[in-house]
C-alpha atoms as a PDB file:
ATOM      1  CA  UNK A   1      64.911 -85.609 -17.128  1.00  0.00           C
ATOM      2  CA  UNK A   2      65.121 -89.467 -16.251  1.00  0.00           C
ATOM      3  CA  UNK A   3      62.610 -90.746 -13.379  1.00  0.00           C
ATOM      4  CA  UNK A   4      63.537 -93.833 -12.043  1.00  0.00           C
ATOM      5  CA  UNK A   5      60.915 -96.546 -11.559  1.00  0.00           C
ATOM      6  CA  UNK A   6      63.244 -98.963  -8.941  1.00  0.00           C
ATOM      7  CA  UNK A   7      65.744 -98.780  -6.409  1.00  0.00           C
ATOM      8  CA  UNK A   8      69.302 -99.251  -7.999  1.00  0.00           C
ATOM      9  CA  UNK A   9      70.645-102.510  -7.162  1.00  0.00           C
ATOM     10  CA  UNK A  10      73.542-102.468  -4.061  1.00  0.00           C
ATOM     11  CA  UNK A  11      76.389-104.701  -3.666  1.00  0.00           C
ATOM     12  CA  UNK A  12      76.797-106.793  -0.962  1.00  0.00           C
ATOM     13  CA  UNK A  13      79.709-106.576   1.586  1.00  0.00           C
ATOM     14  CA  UNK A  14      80.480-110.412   0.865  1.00  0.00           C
ATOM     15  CA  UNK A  15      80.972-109.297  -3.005  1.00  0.00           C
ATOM     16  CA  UNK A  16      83.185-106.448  -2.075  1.00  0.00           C
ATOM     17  CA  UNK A  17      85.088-108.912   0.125  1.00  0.00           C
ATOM     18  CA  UNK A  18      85.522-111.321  -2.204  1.00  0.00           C
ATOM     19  CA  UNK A  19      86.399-108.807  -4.887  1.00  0.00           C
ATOM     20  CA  UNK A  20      89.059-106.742  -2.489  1.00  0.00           C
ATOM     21  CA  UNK A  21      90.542-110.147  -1.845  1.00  0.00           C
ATOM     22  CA  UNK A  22      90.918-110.805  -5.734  1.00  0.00           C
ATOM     23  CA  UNK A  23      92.108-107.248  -6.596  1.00  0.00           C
ATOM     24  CA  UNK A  24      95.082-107.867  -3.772  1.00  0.00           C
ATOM     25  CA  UNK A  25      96.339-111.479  -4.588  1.00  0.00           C
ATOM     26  CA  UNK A  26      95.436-111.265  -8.590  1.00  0.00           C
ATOM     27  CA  UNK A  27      94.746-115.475  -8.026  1.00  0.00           C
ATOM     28  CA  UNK A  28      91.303-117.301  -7.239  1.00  0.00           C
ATOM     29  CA  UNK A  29      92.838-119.641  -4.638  1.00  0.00           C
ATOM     30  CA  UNK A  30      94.545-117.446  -2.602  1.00  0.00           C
ATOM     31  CA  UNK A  31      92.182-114.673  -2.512  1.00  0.00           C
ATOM     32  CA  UNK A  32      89.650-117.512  -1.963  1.00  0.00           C
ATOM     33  CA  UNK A  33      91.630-118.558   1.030  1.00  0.00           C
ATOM     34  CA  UNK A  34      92.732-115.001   2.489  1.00  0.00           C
ATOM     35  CA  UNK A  35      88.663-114.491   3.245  1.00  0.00           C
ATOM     36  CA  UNK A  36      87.894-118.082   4.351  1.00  0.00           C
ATOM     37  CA  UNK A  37      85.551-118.617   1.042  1.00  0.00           C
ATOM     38  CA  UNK A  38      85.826-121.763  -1.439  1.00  0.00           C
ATOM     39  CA  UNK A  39      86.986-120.452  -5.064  1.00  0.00           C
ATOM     40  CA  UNK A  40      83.351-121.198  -6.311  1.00  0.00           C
ATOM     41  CA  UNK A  41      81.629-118.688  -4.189  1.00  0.00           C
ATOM     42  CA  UNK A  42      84.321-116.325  -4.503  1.00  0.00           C
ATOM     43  CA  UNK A  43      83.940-116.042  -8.118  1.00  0.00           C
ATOM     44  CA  UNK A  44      80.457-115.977  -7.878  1.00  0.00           C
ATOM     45  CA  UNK A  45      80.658-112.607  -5.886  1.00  0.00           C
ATOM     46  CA  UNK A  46      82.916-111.322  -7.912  1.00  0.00           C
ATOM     47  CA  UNK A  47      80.572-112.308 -11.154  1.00  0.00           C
ATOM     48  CA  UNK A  48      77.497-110.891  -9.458  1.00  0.00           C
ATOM     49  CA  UNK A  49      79.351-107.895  -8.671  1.00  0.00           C
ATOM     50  CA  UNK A  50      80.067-106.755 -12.445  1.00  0.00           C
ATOM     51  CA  UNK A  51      76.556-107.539 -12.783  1.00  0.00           C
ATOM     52  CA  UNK A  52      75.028-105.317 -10.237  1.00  0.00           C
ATOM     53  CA  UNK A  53      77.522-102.525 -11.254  1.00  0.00           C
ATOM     54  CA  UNK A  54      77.231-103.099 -14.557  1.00  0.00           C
ATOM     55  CA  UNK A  55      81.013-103.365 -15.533  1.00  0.00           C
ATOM     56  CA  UNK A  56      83.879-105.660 -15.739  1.00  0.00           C
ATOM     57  CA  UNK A  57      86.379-105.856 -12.718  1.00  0.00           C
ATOM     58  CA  UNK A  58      88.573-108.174 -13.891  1.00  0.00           C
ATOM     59  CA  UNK A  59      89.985-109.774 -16.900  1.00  0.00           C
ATOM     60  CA  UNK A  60      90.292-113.502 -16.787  1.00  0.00           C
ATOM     61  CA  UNK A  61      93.287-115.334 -18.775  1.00  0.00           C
ATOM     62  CA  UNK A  62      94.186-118.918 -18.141  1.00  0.00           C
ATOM     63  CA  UNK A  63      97.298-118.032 -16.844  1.00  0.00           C
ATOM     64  CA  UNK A  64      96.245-115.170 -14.092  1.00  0.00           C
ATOM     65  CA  UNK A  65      93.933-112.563 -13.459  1.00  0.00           C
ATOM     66  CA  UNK A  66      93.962-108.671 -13.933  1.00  0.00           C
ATOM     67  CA  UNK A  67      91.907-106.260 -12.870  1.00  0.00           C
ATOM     68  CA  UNK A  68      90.676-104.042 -15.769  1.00  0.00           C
ATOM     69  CA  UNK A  69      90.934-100.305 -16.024  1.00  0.00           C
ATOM     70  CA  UNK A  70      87.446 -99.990 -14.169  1.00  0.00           C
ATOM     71  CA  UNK A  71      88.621-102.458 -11.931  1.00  0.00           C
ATOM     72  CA  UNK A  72      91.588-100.761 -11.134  1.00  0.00           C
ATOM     73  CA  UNK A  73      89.469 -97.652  -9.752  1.00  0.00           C
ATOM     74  CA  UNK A  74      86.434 -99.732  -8.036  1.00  0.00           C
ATOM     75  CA  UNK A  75      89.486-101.635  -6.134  1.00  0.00           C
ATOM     76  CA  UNK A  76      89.949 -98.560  -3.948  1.00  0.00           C
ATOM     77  CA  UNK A  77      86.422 -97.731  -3.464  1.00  0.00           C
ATOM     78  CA  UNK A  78      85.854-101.452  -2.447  1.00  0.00           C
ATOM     79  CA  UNK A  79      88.767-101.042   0.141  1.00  0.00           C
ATOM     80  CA  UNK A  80      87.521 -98.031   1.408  1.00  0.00           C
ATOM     81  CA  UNK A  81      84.312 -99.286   2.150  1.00  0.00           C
ATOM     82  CA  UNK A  82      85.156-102.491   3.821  1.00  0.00           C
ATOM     83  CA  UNK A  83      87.885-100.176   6.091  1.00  0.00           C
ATOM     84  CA  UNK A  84      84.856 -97.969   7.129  1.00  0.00           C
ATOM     85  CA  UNK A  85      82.430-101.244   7.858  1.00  0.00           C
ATOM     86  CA  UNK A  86      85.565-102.412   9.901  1.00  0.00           C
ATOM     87  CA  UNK A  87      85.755 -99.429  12.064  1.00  0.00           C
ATOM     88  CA  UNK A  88      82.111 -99.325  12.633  1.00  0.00           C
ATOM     89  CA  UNK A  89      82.667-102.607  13.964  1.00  0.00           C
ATOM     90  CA  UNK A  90      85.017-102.055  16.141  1.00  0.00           C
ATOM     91  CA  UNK A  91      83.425 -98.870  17.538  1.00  0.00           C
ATOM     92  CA  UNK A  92      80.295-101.044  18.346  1.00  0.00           C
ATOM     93  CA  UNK A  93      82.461-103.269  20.319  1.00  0.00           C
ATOM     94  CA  UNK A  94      84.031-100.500  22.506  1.00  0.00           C
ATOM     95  CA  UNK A  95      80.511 -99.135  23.131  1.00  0.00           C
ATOM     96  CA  UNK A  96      79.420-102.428  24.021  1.00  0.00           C
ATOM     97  CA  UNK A  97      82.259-103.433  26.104  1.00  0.00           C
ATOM     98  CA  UNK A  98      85.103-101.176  27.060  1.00  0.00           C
ATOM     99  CA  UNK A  99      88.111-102.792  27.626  1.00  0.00           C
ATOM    100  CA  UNK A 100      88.295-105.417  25.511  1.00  0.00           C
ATOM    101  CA  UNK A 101      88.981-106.610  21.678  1.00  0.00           C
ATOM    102  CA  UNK A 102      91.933-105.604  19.742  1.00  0.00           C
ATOM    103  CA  UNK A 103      94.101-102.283  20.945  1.00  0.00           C
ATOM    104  CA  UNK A 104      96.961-101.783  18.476  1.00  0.00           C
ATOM    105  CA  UNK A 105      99.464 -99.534  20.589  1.00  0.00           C
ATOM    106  CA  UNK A 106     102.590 -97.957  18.539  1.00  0.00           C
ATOM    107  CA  UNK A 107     105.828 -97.334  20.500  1.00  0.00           C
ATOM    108  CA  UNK A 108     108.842 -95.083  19.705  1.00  0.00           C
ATOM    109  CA  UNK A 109     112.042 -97.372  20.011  1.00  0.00           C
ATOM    110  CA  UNK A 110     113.490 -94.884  22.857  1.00  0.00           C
ATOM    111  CA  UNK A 111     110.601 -96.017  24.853  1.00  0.00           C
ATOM    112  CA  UNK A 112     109.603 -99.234  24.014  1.00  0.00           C
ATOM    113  CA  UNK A 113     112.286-101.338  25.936  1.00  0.00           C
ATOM    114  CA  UNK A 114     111.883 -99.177  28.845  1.00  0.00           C
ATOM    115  CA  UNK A 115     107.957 -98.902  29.519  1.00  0.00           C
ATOM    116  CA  UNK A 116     106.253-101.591  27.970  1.00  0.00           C
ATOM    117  CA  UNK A 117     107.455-104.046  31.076  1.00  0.00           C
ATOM    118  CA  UNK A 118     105.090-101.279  33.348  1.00  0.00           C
ATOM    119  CA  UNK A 119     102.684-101.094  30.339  1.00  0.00           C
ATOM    120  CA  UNK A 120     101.999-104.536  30.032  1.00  0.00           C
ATOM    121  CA  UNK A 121     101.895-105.649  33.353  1.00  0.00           C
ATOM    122  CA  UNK A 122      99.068-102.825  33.943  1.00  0.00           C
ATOM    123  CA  UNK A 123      97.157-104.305  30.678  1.00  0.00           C
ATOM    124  CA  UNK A 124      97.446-108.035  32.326  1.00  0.00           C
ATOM    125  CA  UNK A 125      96.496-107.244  35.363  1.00  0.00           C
ATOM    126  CA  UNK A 126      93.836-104.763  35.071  1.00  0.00           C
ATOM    127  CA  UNK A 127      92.469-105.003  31.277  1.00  0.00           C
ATOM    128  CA  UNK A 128      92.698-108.885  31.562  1.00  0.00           C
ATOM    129  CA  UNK A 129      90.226-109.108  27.672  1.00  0.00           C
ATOM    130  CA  UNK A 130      92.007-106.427  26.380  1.00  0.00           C
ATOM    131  CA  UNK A 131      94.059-107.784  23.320  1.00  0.00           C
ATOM    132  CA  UNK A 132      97.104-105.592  22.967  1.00  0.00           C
ATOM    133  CA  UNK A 133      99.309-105.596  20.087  1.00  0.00           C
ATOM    134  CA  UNK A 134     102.715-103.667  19.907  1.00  0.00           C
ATOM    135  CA  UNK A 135     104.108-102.111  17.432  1.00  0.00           C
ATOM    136  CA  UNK A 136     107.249-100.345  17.653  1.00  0.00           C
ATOM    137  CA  UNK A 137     108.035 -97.835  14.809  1.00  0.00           C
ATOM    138  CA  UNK A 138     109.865 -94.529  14.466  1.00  0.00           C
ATOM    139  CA  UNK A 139     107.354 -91.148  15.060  1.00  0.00           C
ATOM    140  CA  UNK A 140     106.924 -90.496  11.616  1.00  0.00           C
ATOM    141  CA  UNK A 141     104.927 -94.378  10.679  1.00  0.00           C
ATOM    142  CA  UNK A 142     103.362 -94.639  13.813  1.00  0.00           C
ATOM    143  CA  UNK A 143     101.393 -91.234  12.816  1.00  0.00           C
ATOM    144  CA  UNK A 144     100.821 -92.277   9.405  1.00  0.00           C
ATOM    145  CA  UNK A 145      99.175 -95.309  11.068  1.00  0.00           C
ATOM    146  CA  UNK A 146      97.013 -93.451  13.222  1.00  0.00           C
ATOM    147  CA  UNK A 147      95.388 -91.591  10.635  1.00  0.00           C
ATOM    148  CA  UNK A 148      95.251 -94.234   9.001  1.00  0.00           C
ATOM    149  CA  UNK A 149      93.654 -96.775  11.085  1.00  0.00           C
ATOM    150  CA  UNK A 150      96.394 -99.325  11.117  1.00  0.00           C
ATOM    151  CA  UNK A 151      96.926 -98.117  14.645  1.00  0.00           C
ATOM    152  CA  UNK A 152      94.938 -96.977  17.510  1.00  0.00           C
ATOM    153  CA  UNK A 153      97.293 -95.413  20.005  1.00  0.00           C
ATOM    154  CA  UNK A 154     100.472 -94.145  20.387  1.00  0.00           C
ATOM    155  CA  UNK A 155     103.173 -93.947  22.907  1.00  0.00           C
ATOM    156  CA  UNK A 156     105.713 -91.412  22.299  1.00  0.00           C
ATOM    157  CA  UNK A 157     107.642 -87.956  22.700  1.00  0.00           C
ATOM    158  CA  UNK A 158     105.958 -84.912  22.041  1.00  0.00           C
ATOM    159  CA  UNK A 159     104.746 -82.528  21.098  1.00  0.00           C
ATOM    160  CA  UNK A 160     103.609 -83.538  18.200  1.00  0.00           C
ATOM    161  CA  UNK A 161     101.854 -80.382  16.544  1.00  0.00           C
ATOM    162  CA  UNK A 162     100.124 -82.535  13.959  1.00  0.00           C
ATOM    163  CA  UNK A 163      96.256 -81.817  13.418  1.00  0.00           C
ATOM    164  CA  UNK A 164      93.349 -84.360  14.091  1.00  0.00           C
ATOM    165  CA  UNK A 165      95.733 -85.666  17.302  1.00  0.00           C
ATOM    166  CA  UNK A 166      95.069 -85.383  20.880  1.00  0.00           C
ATOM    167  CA  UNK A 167      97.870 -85.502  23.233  1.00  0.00           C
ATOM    168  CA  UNK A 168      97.243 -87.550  26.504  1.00  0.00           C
ATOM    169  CA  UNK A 169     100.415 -86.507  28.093  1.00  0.00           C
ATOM    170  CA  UNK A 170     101.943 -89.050  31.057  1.00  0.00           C
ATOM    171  CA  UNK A 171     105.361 -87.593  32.464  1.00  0.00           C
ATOM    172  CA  UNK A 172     108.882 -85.381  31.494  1.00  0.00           C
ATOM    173  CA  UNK A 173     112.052 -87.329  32.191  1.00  0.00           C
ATOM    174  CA  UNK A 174     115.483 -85.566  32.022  1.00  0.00           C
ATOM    175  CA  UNK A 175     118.256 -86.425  29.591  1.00  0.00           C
ATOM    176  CA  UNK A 176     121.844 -87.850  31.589  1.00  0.00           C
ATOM    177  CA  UNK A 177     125.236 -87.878  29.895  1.00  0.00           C
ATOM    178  CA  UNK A 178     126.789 -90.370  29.410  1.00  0.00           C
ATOM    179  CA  UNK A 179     130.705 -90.796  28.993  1.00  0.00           C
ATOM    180  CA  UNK A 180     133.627 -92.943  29.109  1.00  0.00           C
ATOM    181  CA  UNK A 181     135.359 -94.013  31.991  1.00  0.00           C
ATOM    182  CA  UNK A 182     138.046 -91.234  31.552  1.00  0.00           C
ATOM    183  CA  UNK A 183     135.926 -88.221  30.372  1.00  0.00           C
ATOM    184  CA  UNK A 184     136.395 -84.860  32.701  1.00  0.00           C
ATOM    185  CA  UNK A 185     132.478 -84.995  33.160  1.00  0.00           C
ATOM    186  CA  UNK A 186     132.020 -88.723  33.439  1.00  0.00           C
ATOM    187  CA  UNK A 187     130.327 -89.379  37.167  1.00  0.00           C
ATOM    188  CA  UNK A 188     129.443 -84.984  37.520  1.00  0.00           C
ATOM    189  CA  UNK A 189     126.345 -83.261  39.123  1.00  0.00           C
ATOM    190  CA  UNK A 190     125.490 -80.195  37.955  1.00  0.00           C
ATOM    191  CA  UNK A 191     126.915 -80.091  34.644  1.00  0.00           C
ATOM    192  CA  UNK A 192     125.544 -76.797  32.896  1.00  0.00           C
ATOM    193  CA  UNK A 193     124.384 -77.046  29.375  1.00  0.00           C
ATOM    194  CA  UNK A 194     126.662 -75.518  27.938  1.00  0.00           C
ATOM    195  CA  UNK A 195     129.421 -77.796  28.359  1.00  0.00           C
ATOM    196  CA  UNK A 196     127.385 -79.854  25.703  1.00  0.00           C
ATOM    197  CA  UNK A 197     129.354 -77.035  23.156  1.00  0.00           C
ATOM    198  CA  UNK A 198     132.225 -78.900  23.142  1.00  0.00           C
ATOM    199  CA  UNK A 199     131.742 -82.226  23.243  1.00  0.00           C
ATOM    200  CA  UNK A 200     131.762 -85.294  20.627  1.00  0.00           C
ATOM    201  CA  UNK A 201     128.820 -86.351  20.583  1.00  0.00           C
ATOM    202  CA  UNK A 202     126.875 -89.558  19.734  1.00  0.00           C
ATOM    203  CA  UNK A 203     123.363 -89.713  18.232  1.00  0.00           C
ATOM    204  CA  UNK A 204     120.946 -91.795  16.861  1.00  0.00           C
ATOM    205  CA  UNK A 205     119.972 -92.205  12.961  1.00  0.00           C
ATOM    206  CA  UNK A 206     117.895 -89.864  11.117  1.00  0.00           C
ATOM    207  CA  UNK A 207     114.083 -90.681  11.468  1.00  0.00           C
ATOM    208  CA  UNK A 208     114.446 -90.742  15.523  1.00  0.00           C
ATOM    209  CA  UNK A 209     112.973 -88.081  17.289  1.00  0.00           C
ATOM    210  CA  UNK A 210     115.493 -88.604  20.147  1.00  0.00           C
ATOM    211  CA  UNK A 211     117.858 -87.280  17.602  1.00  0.00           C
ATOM    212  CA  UNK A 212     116.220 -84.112  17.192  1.00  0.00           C
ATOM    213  CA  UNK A 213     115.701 -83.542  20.353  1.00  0.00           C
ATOM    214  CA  UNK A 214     119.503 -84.144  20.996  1.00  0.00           C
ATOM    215  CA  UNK A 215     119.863 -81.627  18.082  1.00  0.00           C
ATOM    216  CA  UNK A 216     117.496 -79.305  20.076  1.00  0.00           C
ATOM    217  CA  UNK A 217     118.967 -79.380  22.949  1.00  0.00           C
ATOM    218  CA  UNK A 218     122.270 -78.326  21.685  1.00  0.00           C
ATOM    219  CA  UNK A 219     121.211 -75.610  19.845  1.00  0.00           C
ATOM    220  CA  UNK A 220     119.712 -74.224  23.480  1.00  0.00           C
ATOM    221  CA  UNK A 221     123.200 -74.791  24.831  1.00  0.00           C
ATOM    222  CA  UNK A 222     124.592 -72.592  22.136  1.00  0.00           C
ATOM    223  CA  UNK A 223     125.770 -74.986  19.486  1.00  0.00           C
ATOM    224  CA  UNK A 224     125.581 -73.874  16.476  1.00  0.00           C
ATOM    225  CA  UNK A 225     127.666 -76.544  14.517  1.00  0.00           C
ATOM    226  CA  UNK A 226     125.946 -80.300  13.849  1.00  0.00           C
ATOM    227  CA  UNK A 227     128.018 -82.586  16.523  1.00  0.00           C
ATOM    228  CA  UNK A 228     127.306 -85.572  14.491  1.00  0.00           C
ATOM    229  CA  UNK A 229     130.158 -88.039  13.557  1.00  0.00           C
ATOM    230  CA  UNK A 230     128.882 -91.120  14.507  1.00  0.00           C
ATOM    231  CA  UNK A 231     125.082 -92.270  14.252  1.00  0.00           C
ATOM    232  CA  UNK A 232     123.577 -95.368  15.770  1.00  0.00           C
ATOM    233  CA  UNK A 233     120.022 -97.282  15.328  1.00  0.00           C
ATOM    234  CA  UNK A 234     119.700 -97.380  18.684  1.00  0.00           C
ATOM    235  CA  UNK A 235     120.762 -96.770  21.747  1.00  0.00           C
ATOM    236  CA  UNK A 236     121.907-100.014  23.060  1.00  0.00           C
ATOM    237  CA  UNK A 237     124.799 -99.707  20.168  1.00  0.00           C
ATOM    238  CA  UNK A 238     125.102 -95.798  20.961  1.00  0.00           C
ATOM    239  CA  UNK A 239     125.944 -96.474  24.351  1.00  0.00           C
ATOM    240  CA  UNK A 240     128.781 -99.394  23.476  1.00  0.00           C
ATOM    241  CA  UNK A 241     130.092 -96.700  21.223  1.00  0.00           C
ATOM    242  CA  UNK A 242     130.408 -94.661  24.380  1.00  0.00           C
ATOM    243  CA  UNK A 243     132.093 -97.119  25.865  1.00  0.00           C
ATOM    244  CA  UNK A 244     134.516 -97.650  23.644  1.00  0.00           C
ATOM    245  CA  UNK A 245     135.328 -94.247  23.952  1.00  0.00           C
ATOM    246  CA  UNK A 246     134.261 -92.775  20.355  1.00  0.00           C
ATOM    247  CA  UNK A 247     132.566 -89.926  22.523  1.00  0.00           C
ATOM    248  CA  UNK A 248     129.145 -89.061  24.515  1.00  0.00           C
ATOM    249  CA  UNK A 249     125.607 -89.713  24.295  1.00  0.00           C
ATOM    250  CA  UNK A 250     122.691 -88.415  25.865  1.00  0.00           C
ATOM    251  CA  UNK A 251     120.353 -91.023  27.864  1.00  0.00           C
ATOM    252  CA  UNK A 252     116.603 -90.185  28.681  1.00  0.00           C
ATOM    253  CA  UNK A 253     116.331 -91.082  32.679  1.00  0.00           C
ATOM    254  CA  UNK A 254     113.915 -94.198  31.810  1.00  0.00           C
ATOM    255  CA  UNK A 255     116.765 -95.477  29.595  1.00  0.00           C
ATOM    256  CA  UNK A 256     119.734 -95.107  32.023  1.00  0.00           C
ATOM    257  CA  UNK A 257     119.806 -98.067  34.018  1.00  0.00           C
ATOM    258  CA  UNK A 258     118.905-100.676  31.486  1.00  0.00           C
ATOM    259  CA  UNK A 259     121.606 -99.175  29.282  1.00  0.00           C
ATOM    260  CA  UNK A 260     124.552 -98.115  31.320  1.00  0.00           C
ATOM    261  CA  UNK A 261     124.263-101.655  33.138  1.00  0.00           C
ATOM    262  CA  UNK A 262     125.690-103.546  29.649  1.00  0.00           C
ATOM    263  CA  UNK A 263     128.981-101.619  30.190  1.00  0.00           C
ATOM    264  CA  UNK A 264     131.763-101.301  32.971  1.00  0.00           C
ATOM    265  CA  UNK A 265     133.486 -98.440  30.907  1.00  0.00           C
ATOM    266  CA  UNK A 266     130.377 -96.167  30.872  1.00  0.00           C
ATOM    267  CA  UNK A 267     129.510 -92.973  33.572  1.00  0.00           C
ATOM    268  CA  UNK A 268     126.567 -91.329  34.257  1.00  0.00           C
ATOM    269  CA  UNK A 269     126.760 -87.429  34.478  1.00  0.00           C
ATOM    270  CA  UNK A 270     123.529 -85.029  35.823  1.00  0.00           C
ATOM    271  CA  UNK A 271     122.695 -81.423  34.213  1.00  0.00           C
ATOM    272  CA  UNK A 272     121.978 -78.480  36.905  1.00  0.00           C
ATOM    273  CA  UNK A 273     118.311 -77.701  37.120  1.00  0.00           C
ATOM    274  CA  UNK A 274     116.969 -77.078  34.831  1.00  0.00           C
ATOM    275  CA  UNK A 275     117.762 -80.156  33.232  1.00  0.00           C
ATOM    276  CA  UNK A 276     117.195 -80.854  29.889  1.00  0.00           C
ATOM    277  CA  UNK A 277     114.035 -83.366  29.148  1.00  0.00           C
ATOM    278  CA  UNK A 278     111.617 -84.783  27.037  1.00  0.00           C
ATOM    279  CA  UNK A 279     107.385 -85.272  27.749  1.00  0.00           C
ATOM    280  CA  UNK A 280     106.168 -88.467  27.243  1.00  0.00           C
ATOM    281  CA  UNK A 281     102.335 -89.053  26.593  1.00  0.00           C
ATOM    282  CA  UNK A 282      99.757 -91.264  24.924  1.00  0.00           C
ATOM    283  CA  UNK A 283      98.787 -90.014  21.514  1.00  0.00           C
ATOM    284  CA  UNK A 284      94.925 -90.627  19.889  1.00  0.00           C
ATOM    285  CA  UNK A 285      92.695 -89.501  16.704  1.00  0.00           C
ATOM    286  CA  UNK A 286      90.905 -86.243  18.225  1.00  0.00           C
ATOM    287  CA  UNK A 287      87.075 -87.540  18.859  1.00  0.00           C
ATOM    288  CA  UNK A 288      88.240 -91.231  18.960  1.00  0.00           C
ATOM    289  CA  UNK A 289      85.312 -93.528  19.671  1.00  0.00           C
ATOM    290  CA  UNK A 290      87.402 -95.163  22.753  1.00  0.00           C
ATOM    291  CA  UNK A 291      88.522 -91.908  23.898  1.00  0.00           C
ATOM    292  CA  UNK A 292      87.230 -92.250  27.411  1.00  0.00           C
ATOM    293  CA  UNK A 293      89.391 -96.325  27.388  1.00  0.00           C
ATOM    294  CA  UNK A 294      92.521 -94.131  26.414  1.00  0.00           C
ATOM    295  CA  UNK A 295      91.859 -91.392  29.208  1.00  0.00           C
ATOM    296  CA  UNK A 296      91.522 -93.799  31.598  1.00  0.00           C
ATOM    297  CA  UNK A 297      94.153 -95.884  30.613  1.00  0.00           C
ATOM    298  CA  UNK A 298      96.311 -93.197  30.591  1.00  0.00           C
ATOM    299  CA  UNK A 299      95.405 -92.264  34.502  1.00  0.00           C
ATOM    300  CA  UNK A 300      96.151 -95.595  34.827  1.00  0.00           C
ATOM    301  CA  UNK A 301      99.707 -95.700  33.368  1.00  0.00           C
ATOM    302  CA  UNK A 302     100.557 -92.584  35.085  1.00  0.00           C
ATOM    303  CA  UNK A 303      99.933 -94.010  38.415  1.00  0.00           C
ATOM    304  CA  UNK A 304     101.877 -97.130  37.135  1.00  0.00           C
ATOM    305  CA  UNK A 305     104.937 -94.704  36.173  1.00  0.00           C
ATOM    306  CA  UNK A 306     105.878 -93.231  39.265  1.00  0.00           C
ATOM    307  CA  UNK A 307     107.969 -96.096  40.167  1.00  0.00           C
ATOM    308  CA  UNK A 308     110.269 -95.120  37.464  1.00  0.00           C
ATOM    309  CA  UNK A 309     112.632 -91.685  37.845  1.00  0.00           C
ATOM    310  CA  UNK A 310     110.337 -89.262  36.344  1.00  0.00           C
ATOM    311  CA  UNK A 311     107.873 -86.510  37.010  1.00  0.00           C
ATOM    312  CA  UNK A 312     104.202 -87.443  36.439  1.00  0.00           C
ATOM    313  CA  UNK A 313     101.813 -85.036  34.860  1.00  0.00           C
ATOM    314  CA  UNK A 314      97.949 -84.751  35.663  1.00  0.00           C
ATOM    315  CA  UNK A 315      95.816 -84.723  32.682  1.00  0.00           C
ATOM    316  CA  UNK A 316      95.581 -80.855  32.124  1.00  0.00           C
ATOM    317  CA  UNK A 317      99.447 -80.478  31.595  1.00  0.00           C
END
């Protein structure tokens, strides 16, 4: 047995910064400038590094640099670390002051254009230091970036069912079809769900969970057959498809106005009760440091919502 007679030397955070920087760029001066450091100090860190670890991170040509086998592995460690120290950081700062720093929000592109105008004008006016920052991705990357940490929030369709997420959710808004001037349901209330059986209809690309839903919905109706023939990347072009009479779409409620309003040549039918819909709600990491911000924000934003045609949920739904 070996007894140790001192502490084992520990890296600093500015050595694992400047060696993180070098391990990403592979170049002195830009990893030098990435962190804000002059090239001497950088590669001091990095030297002092190897020495406290007792290994060699990099290999040093003339030419470039390369990180070495052992430098290759420590490089993820390093990262890891410095992510950690970050979100300690930033969990200190939402302690300290809710409400304010950096809140990186992820929106579904079915929602985006039709709630961030409510969204942000509730941030500006009564989160005035909050810094929000929007990011608008399909479902699929804005939950990789909540587990992550790229992302802090979400605002999307759900349910989600995916574990280590709680659901904050704000309101359920029905779908509306929309047709072409001369479609038999174009302008109809009451349209039952199954008359979705027969029609052409228009969805979005894979990757959208508007699409599934649309796929969802038309399985409930009694579809059995996939009623895809033309896809879109969103629905501003699904909708001119409409009008130019390639077939129907469905619309969530939010969407509706903004969309049918680029046409002449579009209609607007209504399903009978009950209609079909989609739930809306804020999405978070289960035990997230700011989880009392999001709750509250989200009370906030459902109050903000009502405006719009949907129905509001409390917090318990």
């Amino acid at each position: 047995m070996t007894i140790s007679s001192g502490k084992r030397r520990q890296p600093s955070l500015a050595q694992l910064r400047a060696f993180a920087a070098v391990a990403e760029h592979l170049h002195f001066r830009d990893a030098a400038a990435a962190i804000g450091m002059s090239q001497p100090a950088l590669s001091g860190a990095v030297s002092a590094l190897e020495e406290t670890l007792g290994v060699t991170l990099l290999e040093r040509t003339t030419r470039k640099v390369l990180l070495s086998p052992a430098g290759e592995r420590l490089a993820v460690r390093a990262k890891a670390v410095l992510d950690e120290v970050g979100a300690l950081l930033e969990e200190a700062e939402a302690v300290r002051a809710p409400f304010t720093g950096a809140l990186r929000l992820g929106v579904i592109p079915t929602v985006a254009p039709y709630l961030l105008p409510t969204v942000l004008r509730l941030v500006h006016e009564r989160y005035p230091q909050l810094d929000l920052q929007v990011h608008e991705e399909q479902t699929a990357s804005l939950v990789d970036g909540l587990h992550s940490g790229r992302l802090d929030l979400l605002l999307l369709a759900v349910p989600l069912g995916v574990p280590g997420v709680a659901e904050l959710p704000l309101f359920d808004e029905d779908f509306v079809l929309v047709t072409p001037l001369d479609h038999r349901l174009g302008g109809r209330e009451g349209i039952p769900r199954e008359a979705l059986r027969e029609l052409n209809l228009l969805l979005l690309d894979e990757g959208h969970c508007l699409r599934d839903q649309a796929l969802d919905i038309c399985r409930e109706a009694g579809r059995e057959d996939a009623p895809v023939t033309t896809t879109a990347a969103g629905l501003s072009t699904l909708v001119q498809l409409v009008a130019g009479g390639l077939g129907c779409t469905l619309l969530p409620r939010t969407a509706q106005r903004l969309e049918t309003a680029r046409s002449s040549q579009l209609l607007t039918g209504y399903f009978a009760d009950p209609a079909p819909s989609r739930r809306i709600a804020l999405a978070m990491r289960a035990g997230a440091a700011r989880g009392a911000e999001y709750e509250e924000l989200a009370a906030a934003l459902r109050e903000a919502l009502r405006a719009l045609p949907v129905r509001v949920l409390d917090a318990a739904a």
